[in-house]
Protein backbone atom coordinates (compact mmCIF):
# COMPACT_ATOMS: atom_id res chain seq x y z
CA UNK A 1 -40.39 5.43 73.99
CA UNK A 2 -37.75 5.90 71.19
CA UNK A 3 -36.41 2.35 71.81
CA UNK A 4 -39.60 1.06 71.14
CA UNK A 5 -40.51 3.03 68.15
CA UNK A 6 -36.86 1.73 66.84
CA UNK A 7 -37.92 -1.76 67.33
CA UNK A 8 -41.10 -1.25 65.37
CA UNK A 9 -39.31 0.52 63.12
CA UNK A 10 -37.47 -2.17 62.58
CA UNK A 11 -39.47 -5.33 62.50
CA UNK A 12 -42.12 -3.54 60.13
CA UNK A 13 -39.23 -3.18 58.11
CA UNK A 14 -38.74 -6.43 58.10
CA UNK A 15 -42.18 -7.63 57.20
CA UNK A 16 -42.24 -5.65 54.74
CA UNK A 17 -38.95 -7.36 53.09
CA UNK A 18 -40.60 -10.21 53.66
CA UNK A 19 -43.56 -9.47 52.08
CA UNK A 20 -43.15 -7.16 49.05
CA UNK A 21 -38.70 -8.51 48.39
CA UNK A 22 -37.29 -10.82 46.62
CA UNK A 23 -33.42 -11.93 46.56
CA UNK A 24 -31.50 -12.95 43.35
CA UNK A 25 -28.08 -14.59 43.43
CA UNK A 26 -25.63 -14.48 40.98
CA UNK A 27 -25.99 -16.97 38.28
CA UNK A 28 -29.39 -16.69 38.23
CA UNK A 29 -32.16 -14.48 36.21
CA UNK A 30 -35.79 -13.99 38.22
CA UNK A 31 -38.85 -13.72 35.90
CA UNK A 32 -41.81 -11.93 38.13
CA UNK A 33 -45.12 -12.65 36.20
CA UNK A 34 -47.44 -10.02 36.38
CA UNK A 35 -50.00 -11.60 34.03
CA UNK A 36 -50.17 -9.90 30.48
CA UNK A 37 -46.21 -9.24 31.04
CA UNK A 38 -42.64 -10.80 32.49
CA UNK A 39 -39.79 -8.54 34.26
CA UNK A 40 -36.66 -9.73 34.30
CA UNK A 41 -34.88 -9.21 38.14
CA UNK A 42 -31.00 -9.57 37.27
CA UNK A 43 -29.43 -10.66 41.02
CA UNK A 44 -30.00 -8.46 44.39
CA UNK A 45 -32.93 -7.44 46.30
CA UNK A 46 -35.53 -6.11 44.41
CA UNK A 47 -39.25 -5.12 45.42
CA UNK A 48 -42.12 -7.28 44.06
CA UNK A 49 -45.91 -7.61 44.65
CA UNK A 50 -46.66 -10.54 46.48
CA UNK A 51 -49.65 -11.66 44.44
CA UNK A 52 -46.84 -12.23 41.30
CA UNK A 53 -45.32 -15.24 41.11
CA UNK A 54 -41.78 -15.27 40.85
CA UNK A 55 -39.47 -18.12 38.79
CA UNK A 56 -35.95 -18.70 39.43
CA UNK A 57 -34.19 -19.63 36.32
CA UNK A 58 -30.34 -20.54 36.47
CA UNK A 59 -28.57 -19.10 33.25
CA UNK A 60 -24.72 -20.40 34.31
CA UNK A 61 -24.15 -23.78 33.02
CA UNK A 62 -25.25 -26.99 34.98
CA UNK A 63 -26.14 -30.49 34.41
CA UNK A 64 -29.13 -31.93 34.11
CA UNK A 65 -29.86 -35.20 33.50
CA UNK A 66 -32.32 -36.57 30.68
CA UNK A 67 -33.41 -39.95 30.66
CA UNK A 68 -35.80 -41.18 27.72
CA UNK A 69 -36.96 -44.27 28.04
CA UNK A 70 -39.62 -45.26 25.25
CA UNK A 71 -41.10 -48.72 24.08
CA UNK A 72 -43.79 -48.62 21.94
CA UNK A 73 -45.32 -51.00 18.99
CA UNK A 74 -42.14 -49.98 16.91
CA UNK A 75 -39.37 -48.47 18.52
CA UNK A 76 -37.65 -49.33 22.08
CA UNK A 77 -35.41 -46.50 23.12
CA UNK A 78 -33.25 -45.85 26.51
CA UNK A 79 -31.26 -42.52 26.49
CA UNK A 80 -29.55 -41.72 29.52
CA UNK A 81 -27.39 -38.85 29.43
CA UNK A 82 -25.79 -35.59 31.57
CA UNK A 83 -26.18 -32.19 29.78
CA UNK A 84 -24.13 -29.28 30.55
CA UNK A 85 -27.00 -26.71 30.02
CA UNK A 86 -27.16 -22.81 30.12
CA UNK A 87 -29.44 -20.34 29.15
CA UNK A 88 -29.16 -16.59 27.40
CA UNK A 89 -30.44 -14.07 30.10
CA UNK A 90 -31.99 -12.65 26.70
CA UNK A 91 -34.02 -15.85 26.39
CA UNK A 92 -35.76 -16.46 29.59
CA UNK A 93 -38.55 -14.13 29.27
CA UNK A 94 -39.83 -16.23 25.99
CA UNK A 95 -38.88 -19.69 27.61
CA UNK A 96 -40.58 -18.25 30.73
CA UNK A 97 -43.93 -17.32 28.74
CA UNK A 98 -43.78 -20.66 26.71
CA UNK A 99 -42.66 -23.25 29.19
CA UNK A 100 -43.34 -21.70 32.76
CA UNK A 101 -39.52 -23.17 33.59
CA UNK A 102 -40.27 -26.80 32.19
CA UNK A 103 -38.41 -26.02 29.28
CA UNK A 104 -36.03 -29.08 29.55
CA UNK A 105 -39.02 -31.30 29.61
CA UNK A 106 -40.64 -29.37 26.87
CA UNK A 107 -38.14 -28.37 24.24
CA UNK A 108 -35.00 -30.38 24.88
CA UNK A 109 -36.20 -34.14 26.00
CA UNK A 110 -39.11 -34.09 23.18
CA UNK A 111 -36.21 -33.34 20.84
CA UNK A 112 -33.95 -36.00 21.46
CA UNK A 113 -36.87 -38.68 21.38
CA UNK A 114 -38.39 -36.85 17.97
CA UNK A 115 -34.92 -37.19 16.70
CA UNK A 116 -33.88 -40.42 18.01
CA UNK A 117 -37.76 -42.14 16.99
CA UNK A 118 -37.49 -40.27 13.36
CA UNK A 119 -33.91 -39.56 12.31
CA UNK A 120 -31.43 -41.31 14.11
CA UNK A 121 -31.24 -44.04 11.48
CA UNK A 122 -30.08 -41.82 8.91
CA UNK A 123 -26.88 -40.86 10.95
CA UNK A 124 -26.13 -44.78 11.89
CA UNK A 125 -27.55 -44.73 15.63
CA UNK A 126 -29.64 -47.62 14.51
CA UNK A 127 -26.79 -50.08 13.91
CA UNK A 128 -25.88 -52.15 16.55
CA UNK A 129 -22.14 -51.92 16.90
CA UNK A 130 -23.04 -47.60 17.46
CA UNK A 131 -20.14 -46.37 20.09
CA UNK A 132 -20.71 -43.75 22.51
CA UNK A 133 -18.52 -41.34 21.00
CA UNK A 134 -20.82 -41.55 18.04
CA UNK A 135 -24.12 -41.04 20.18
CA UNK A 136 -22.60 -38.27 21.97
CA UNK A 137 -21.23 -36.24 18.89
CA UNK A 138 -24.73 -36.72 16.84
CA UNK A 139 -26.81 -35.46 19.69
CA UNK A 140 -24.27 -32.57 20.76
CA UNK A 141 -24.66 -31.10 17.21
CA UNK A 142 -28.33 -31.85 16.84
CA UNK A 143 -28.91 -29.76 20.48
CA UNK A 144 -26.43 -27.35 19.80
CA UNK A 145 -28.04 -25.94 16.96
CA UNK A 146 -31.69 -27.08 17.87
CA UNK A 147 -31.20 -25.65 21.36
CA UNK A 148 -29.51 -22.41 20.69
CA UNK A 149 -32.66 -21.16 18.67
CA UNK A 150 -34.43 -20.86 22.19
CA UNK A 151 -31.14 -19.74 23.66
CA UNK A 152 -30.58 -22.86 25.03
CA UNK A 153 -26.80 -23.42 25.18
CA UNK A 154 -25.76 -27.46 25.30
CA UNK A 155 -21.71 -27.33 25.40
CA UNK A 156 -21.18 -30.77 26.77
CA UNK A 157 -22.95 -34.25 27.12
CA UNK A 158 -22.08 -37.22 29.00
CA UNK A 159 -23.55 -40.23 27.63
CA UNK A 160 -24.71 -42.72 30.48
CA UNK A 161 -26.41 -45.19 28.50
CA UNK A 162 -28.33 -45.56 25.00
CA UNK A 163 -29.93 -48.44 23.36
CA UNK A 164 -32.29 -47.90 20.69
CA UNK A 165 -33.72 -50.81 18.33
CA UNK A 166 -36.59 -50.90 15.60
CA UNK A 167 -39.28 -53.63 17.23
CA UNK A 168 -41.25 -53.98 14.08
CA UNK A 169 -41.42 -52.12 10.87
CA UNK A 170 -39.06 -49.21 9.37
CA UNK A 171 -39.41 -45.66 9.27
């Protein structure tokens, strides 16, 4: 009889894991959504109601990969490039409310092809002998500063490709 109780004992305590835990890992911040607010789970188990939705962010550095690739009436741009990426732990509650974890899509790839469609000419990214060193130096300082005002931390970028050429018109 005490065997038994044991084993119940033991599964509902399982289910219940199941059900009501969730399981950070190191490197990575948890955002639990509870509608009107956000709580941060640092990594470990932690206990959660189911009905939240949870979002894994990773705040170590990683790459990601950004590919623009734009041809309208006046502008034909390809940007392919590998950023080295990290995020603030203080920062991923307000990317969290403002970007439900697309912030790369929403902050970061909008910004290079605003910059690249409106600015680049000024800083020679236009002209047609432009080296990669060039490209890569322009954009790390434009993300490094435009990225680290939503705690967005760029330290690195590989360029892969870029092309970018006026198709009628100037700026």
């Amino acid at each position: 009889m005490a065997r038994k109780a044991i084993i119940v004992g033991i599964i509902a305590g399982a289910a219940f894991l199941l059900a009501f835990g969730h399981y950070t890992h190191r490197g990575y911040v948890s955002v639990v959504d509870a509608g009107d607010s956000v709580r941060l789970l640092d990594h470990g188990l932690h206990l959660r109601a189911p009905w939240h939705p949870v979002t894994t962010y990773p705040i170590q550095c990683r790459e990601i990969r950004v590919q623009i690739f734009e041809e309208g009436s006046d502008v034909k741009i390809h940007f392919d490039a590998v950023l080295f990426v990290g995020i603030a732990p203080d920062s991923v509650a307000s990317l969290h409310r403002a970007y439900q974890g697309a912030y790369m899509e929403k902050v970061i790839s909008p910004m290079i092809s605003d910059f690249l469609r409106n600015r680049a000419e000024a800083y020679g990214l236009w002209e047609e002998d432009v080296g990669p060193q060039r490209v890569t130096a322009v954009m790390l300082d434009l993300l490094g500063t435009e990225g680290g005002k939503y705690g967005i931390n760029i330290s690195h970028m590989w360029l892969r490709s870029y092309d970018a050429e006026r198709t009628a018109g100037t700026f």
